[in-house]
PDB file of N, CA and C in Angstrom:
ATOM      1  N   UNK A   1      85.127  37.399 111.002  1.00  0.00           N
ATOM      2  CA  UNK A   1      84.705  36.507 109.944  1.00  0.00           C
ATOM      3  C   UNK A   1      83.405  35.835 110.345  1.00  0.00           C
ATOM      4  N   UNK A   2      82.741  35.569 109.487  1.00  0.00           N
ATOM      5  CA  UNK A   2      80.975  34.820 109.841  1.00  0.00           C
ATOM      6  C   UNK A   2      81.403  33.571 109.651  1.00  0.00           C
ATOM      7  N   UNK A   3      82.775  32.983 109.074  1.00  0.00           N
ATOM      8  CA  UNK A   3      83.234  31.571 108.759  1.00  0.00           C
ATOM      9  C   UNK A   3      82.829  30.767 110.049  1.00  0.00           C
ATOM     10  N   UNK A   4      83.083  31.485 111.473  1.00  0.00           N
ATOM     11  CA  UNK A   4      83.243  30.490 112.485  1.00  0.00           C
ATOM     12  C   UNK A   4      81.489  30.620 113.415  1.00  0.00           C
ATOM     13  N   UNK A   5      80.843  31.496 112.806  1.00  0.00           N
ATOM     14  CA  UNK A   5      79.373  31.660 113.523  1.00  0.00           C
ATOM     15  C   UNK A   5      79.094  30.927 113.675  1.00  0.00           C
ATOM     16  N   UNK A   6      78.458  30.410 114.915  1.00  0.00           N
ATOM     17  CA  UNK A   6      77.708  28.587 115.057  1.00  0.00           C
ATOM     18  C   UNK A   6      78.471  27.673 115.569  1.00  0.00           C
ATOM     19  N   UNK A   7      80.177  27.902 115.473  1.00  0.00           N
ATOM     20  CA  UNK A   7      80.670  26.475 115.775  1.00  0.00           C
ATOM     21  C   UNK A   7      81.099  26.320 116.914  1.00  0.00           C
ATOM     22  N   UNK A   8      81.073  25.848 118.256  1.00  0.00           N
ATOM     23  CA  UNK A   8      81.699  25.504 119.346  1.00  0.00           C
ATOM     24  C   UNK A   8      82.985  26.398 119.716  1.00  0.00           C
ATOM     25  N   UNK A   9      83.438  25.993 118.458  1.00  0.00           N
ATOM     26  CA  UNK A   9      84.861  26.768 118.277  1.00  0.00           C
ATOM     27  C   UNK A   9      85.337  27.124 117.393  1.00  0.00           C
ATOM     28  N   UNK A  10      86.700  28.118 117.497  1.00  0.00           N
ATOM     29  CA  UNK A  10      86.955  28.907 116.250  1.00  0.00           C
ATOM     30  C   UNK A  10      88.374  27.922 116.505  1.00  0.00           C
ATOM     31  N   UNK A  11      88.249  27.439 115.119  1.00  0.00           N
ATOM     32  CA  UNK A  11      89.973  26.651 114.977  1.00  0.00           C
ATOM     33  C   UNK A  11      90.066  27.462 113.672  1.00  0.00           C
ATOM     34  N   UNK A  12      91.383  28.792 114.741  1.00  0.00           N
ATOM     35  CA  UNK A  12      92.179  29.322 113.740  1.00  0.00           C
ATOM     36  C   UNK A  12      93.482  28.192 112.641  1.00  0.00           C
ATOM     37  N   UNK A  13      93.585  27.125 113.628  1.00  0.00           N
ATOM     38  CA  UNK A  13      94.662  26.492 113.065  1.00  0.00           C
ATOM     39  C   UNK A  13      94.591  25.757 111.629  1.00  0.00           C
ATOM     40  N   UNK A  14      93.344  25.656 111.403  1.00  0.00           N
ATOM     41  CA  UNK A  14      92.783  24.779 110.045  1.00  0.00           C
ATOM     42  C   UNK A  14      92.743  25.761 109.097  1.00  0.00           C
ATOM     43  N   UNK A  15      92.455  27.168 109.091  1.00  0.00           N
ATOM     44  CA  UNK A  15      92.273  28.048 108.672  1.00  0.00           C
ATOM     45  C   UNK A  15      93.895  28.489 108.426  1.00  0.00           C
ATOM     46  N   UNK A  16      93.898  28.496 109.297  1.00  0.00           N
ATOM     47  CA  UNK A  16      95.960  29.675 108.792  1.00  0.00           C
ATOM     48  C   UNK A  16      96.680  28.377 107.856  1.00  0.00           C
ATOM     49  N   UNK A  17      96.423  27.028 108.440  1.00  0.00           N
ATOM     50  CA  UNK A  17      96.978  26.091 107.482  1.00  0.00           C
ATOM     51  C   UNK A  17      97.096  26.050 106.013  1.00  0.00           C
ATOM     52  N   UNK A  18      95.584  25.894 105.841  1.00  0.00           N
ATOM     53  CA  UNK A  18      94.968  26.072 104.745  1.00  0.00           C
ATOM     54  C   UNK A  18      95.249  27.537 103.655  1.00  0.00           C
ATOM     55  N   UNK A  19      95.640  29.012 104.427  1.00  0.00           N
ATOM     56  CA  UNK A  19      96.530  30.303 104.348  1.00  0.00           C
ATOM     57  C   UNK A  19      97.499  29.747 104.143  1.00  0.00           C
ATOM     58  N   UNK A  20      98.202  29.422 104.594  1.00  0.00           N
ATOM     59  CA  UNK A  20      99.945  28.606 104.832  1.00  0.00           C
ATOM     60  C   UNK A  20     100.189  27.955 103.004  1.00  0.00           C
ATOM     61  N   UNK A  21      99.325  27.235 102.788  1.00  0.00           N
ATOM     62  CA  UNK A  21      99.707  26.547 101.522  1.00  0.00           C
ATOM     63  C   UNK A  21      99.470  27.246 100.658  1.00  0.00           C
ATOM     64  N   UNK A  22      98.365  28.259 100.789  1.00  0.00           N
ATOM     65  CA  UNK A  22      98.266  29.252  99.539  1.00  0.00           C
ATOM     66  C   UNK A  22      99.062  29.837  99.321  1.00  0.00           C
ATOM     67  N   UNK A  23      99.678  30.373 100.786  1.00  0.00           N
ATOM     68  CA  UNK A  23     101.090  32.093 100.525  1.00  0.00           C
ATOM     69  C   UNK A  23     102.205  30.746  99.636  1.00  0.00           C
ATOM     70  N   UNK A  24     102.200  29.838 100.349  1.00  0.00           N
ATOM     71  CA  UNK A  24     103.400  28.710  99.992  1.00  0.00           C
ATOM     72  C   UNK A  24     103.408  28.490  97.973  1.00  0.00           C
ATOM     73  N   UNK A  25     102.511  27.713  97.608  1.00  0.00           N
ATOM     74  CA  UNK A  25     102.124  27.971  96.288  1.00  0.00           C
ATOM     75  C   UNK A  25     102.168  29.103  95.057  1.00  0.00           C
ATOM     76  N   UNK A  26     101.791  29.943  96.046  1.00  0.00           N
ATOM     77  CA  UNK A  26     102.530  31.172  95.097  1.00  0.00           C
ATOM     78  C   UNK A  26     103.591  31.837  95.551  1.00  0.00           C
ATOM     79  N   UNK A  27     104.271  31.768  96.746  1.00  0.00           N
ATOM     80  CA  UNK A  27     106.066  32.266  96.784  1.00  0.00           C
ATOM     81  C   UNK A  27     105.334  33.725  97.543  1.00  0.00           C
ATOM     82  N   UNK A  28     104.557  34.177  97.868  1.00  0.00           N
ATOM     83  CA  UNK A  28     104.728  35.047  98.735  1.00  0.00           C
ATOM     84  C   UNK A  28     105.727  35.158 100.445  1.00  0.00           C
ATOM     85  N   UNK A  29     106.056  36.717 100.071  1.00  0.00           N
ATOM     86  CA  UNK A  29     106.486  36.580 101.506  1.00  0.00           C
ATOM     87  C   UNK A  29     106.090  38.180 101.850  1.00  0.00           C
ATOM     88  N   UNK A  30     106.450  38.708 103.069  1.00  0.00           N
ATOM     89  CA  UNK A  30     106.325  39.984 103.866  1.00  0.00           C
ATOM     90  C   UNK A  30     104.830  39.741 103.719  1.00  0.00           C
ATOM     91  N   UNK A  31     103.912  38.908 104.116  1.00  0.00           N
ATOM     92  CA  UNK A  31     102.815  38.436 104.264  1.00  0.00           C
ATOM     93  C   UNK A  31     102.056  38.995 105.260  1.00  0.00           C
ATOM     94  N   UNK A  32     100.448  39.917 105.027  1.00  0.00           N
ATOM     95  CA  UNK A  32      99.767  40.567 105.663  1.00  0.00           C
ATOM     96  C   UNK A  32      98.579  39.894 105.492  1.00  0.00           C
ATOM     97  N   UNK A  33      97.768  39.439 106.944  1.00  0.00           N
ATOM     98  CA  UNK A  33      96.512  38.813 106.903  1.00  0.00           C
ATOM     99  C   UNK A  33      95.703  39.778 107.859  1.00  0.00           C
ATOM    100  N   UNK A  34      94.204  39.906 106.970  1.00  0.00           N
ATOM    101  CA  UNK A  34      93.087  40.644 108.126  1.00  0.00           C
ATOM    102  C   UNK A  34      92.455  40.279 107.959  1.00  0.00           C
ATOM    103  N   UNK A  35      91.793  40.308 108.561  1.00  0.00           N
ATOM    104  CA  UNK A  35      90.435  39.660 109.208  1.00  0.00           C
ATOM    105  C   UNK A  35      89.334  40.553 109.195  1.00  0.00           C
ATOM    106  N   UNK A  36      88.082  40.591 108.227  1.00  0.00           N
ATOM    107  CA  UNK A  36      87.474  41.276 107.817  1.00  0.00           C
ATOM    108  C   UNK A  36      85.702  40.593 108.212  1.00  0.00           C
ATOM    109  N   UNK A  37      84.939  41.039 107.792  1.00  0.00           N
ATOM    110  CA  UNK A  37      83.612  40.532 108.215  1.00  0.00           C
ATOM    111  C   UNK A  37      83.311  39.548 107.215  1.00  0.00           C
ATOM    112  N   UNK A  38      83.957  39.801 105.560  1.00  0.00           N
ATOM    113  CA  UNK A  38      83.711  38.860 105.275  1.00  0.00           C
ATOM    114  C   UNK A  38      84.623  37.583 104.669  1.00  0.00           C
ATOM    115  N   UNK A  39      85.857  37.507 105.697  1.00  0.00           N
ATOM    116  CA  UNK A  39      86.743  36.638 105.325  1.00  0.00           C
ATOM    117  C   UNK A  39      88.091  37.208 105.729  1.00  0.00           C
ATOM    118  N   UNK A  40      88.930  36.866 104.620  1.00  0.00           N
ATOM    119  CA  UNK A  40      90.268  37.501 104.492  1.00  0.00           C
ATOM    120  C   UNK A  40      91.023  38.389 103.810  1.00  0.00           C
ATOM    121  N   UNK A  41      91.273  39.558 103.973  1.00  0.00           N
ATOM    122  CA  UNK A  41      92.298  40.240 103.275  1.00  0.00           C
ATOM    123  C   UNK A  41      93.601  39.540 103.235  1.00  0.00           C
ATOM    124  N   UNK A  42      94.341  38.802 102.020  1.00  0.00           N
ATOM    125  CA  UNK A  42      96.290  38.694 101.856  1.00  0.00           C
ATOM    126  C   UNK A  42      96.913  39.433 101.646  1.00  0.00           C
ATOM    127  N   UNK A  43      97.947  39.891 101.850  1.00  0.00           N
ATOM    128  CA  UNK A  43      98.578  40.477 100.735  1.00  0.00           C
ATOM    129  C   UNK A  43      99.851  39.677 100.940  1.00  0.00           C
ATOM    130  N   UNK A  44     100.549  39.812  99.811  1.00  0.00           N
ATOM    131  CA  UNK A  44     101.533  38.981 100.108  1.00  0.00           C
ATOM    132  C   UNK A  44     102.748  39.600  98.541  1.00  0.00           C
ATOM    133  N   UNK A  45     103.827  39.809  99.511  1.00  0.00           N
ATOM    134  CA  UNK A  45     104.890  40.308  97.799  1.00  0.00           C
ATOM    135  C   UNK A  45     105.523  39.525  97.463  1.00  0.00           C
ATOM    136  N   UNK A  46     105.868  39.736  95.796  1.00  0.00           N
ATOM    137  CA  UNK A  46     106.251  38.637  94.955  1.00  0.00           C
ATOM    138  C   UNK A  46     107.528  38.887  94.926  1.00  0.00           C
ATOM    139  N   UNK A  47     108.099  37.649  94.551  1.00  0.00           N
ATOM    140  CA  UNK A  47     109.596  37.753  94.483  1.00  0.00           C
ATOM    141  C   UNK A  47     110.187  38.230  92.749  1.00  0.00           C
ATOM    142  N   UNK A  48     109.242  37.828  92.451  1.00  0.00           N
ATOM    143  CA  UNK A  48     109.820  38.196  90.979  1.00  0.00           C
ATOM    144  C   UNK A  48     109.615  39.748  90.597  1.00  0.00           C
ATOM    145  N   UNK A  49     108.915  40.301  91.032  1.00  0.00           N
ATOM    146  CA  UNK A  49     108.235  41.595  90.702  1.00  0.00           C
ATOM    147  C   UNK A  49     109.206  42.993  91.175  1.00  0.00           C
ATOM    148  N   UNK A  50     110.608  42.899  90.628  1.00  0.00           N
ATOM    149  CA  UNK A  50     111.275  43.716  91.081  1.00  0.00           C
ATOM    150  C   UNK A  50     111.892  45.133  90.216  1.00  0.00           C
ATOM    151  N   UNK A  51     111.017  45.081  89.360  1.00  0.00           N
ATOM    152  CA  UNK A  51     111.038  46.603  88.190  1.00  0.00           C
ATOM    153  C   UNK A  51     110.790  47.686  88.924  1.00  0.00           C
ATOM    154  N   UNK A  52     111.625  48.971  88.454  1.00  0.00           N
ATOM    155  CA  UNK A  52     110.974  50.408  88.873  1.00  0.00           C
ATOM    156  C   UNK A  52     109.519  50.704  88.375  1.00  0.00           C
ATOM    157  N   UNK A  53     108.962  51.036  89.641  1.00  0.00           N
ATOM    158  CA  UNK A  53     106.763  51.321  88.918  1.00  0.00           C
ATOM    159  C   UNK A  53     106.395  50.626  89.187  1.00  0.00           C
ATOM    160  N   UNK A  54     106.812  49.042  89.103  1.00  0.00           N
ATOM    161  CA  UNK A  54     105.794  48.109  89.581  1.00  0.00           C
ATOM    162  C   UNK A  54     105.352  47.342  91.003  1.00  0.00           C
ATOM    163  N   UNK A  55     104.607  47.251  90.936  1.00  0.00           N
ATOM    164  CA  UNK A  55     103.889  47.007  92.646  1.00  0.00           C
ATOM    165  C   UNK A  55     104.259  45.552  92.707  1.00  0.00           C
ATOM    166  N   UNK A  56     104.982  45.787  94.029  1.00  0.00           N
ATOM    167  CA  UNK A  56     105.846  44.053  94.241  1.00  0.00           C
ATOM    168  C   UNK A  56     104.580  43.004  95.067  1.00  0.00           C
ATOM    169  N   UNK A  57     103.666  43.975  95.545  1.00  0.00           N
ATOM    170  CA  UNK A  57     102.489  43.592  96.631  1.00  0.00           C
ATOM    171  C   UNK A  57     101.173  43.073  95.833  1.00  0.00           C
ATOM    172  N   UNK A  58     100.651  41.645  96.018  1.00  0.00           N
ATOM    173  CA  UNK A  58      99.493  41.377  95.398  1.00  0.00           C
ATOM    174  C   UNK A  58      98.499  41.057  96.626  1.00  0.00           C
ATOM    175  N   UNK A  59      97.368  40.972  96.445  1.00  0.00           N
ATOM    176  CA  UNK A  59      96.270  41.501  97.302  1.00  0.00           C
ATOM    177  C   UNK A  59      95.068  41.290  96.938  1.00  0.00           C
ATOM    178  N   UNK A  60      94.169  40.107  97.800  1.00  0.00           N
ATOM    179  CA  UNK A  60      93.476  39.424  97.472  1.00  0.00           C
ATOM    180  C   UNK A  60      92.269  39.315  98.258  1.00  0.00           C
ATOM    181  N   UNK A  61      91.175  39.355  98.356  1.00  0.00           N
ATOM    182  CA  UNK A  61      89.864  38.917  98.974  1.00  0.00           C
ATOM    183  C   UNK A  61      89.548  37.579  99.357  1.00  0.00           C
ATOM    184  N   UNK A  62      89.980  36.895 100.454  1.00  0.00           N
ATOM    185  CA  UNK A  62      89.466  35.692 100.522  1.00  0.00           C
ATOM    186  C   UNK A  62      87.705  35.421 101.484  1.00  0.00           C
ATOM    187  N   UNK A  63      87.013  35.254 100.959  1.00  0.00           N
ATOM    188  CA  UNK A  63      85.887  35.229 101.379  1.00  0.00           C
ATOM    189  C   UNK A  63      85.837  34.203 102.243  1.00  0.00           C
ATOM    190  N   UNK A  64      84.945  34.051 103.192  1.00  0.00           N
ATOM    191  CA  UNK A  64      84.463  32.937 104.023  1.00  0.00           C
ATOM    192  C   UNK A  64      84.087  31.500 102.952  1.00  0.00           C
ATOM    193  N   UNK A  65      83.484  31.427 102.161  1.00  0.00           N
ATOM    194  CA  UNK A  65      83.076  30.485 101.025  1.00  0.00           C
ATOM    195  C   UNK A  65      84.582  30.072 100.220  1.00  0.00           C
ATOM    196  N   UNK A  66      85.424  30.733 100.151  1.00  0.00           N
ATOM    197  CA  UNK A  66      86.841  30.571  99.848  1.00  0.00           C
ATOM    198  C   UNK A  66      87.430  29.834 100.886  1.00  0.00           C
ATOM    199  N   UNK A  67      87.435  30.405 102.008  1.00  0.00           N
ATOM    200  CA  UNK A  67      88.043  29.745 103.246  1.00  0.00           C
ATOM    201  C   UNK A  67      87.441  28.509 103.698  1.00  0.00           C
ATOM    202  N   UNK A  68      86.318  28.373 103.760  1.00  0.00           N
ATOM    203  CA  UNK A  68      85.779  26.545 103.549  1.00  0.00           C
ATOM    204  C   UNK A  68      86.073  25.449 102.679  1.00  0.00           C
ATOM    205  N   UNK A  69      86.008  26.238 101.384  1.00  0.00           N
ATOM    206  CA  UNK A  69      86.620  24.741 100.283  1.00  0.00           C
ATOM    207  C   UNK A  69      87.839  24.735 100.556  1.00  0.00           C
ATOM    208  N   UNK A  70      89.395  26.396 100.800  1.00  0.00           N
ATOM    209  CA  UNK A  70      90.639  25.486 101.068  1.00  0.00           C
ATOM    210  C   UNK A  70      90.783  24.599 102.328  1.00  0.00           C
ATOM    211  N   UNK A  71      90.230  24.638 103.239  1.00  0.00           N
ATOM    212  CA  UNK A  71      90.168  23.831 104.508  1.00  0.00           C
ATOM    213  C   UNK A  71      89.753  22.837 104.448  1.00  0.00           C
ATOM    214  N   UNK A  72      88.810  22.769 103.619  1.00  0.00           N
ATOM    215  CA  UNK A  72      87.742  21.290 103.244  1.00  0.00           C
ATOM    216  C   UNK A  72      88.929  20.230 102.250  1.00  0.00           C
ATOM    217  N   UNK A  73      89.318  21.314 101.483  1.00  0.00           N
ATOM    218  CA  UNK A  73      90.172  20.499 100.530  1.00  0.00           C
ATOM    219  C   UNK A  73      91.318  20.101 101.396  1.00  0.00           C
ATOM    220  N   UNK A  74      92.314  20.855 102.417  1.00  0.00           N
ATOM    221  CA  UNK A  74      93.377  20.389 103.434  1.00  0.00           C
ATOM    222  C   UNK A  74      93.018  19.623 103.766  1.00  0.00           C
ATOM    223  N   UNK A  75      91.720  19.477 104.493  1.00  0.00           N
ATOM    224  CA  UNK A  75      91.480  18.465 105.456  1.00  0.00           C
ATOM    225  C   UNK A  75      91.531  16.971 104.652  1.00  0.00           C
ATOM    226  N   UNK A  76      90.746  16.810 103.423  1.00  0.00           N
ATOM    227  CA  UNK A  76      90.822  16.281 102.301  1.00  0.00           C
ATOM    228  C   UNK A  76      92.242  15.319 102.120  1.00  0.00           C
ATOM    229  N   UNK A  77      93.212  16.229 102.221  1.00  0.00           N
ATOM    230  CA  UNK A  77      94.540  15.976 101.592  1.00  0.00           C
ATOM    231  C   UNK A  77      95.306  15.257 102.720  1.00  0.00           C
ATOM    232  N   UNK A  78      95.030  15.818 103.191  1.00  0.00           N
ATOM    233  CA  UNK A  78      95.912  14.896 104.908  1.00  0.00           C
ATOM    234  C   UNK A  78      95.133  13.673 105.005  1.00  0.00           C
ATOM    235  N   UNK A  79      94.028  13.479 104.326  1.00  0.00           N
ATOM    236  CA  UNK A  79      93.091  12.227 105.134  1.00  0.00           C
ATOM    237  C   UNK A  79      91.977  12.177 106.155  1.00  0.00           C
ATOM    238  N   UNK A  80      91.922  13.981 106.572  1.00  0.00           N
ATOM    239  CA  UNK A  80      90.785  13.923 107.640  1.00  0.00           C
ATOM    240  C   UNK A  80      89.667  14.120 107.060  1.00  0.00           C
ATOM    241  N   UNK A  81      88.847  14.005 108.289  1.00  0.00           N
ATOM    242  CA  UNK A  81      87.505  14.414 107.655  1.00  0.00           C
ATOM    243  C   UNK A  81      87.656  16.073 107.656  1.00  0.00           C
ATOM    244  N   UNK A  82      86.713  16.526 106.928  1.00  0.00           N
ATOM    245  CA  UNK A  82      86.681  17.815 106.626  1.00  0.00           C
ATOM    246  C   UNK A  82      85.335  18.261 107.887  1.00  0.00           C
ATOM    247  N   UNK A  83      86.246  20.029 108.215  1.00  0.00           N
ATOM    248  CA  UNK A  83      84.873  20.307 109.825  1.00  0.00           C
ATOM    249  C   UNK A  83      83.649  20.729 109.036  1.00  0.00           C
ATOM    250  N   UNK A  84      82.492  20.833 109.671  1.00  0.00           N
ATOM    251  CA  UNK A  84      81.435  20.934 109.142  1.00  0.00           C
ATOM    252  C   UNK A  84      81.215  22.752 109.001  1.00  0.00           C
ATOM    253  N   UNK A  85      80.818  23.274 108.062  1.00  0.00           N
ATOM    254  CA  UNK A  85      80.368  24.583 108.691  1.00  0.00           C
ATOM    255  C   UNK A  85      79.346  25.211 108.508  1.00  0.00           C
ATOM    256  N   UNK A  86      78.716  25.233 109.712  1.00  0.00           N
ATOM    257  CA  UNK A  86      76.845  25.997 109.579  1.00  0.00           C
ATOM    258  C   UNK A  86      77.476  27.461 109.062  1.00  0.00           C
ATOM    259  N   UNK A  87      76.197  27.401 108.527  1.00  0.00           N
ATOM    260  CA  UNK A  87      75.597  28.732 107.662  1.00  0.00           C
ATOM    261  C   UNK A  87      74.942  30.359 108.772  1.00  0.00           C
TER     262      UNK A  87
END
């Protein structure tokens, strides 16, 4: 991911958090995360989606620019300050 280029450090933990409430919000589970150059691949299957033919697995692009506002917004929500992130 280019999310963490520049920073001292890579805090996966603000990041999977911020993952954590999304899979949480929409009820995913059997939950697959990658790590791509430019962000995140989810996938994550639905519980409701249990018809013959239909794909129980939804699957999503989370970009680096995605992954800053939910972290910004966590950080937000708890009361912290939000981390800074160079470009």
């Amino acid at each position: 991911m280019k999310l963490f280029r520049g920073l001292e450090k890579t805090d996966y933990q603000d990041v999977l958090r911020a993952i954590g409430l999304y899979i949480d919000e929409h009820g995913y589970t059997d939950v697959r995360i990658i790590e791509i150059e430019d962000g995140l691949v989810l996938q994550g299957r639905v519980r409701e989606k249990k018809e013959i033919g239909t794909s129980s697995y939804e699957t999503f692009l989370i970009t680096d620019d995605d992954l800053k506002e939910m972290v910004r917004t966590a950080a937000e929500r708890r009361g912290q300050k939000p981390p800074s992130f160079t470009q």
